[in-house]
Protein backbone atom coordinates (compact mmCIF):
# COMPACT_ATOMS: atom_id res chain seq x y z
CA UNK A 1 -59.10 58.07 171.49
CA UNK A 2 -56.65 56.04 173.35
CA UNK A 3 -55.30 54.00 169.51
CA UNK A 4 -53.20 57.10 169.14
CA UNK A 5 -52.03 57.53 172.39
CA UNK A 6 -50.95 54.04 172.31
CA UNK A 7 -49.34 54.73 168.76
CA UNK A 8 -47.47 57.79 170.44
CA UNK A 9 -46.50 55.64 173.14
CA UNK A 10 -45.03 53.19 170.74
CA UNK A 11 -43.35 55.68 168.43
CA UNK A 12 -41.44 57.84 171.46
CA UNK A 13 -40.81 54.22 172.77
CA UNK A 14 -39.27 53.18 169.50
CA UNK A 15 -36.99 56.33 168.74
CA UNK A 16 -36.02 56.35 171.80
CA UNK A 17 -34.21 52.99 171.53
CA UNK A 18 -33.44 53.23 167.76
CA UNK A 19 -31.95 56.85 167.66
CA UNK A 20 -31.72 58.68 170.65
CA UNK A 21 -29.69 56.11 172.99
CA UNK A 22 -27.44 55.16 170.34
CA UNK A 23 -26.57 58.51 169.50
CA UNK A 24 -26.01 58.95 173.40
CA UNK A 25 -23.78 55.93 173.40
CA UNK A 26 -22.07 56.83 170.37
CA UNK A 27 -20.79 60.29 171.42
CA UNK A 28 -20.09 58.31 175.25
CA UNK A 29 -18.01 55.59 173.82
CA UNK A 30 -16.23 58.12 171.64
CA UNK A 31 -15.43 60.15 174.58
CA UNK A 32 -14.37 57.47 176.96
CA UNK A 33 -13.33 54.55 174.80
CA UNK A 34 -8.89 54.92 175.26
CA UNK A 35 -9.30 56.40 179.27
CA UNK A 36 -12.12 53.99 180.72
CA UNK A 37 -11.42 51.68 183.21
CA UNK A 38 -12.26 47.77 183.30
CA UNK A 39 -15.71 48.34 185.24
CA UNK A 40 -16.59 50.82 182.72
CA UNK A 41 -15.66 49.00 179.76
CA UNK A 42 -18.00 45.96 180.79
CA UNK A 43 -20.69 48.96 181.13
CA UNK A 44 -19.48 49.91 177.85
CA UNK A 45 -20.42 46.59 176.12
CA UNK A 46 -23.39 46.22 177.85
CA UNK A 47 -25.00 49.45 176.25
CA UNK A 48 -23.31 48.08 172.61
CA UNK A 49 -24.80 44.98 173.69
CA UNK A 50 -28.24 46.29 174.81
CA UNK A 51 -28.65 48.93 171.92
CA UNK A 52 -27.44 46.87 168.69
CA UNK A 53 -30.12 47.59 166.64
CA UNK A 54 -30.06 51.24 166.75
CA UNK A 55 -25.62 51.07 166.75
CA UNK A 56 -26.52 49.42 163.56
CA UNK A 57 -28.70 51.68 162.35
CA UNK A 58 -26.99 54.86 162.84
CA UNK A 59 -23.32 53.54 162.14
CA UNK A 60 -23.62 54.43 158.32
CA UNK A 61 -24.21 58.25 159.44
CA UNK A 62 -21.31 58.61 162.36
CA UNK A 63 -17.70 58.03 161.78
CA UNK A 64 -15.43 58.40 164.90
CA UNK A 65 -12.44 57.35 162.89
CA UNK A 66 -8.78 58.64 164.81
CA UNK A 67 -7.56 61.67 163.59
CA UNK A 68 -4.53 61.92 161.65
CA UNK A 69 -1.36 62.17 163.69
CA UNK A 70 1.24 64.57 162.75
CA UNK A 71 4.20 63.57 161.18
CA UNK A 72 7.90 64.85 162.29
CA UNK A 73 9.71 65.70 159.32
């Protein structure tokens, strides 16, 4: 009885640190990235640093590409 409490354990465990962090940190750094301030930014890179794995794993899905300026004609 306690093998799939363990496995539950593991598994919340798991996608917690491989998708629902990230995505935190993704939608943070998008937020913050251009306005944050130099003790900030180091926290910044720790959480890249920290959650790599999942950043990796979820980068193919997000793109927080600038949007387009508009031009003065």
């Amino acid at each position: 009885m306690s093998v799939p409490l363990v496995l539950l354990a593991y598994l919340a465990v798991g996608g917690a640190y491989l998708v629902v962090l990230p995505a935190i940190t993704f939608f943070y750094l998008k937020q913050r990235w251009y306005i944050a301030s130099s003790i900030e930014r180091v926290m910044m890179y720790f959480l890249v640093f920290l959650l790599f794995p999942g950043l990796l794993l979820l980068s193919p899905f997000l793109n927080f590409r600038p949007e387009k300026r508009p031009l003065e004609g």
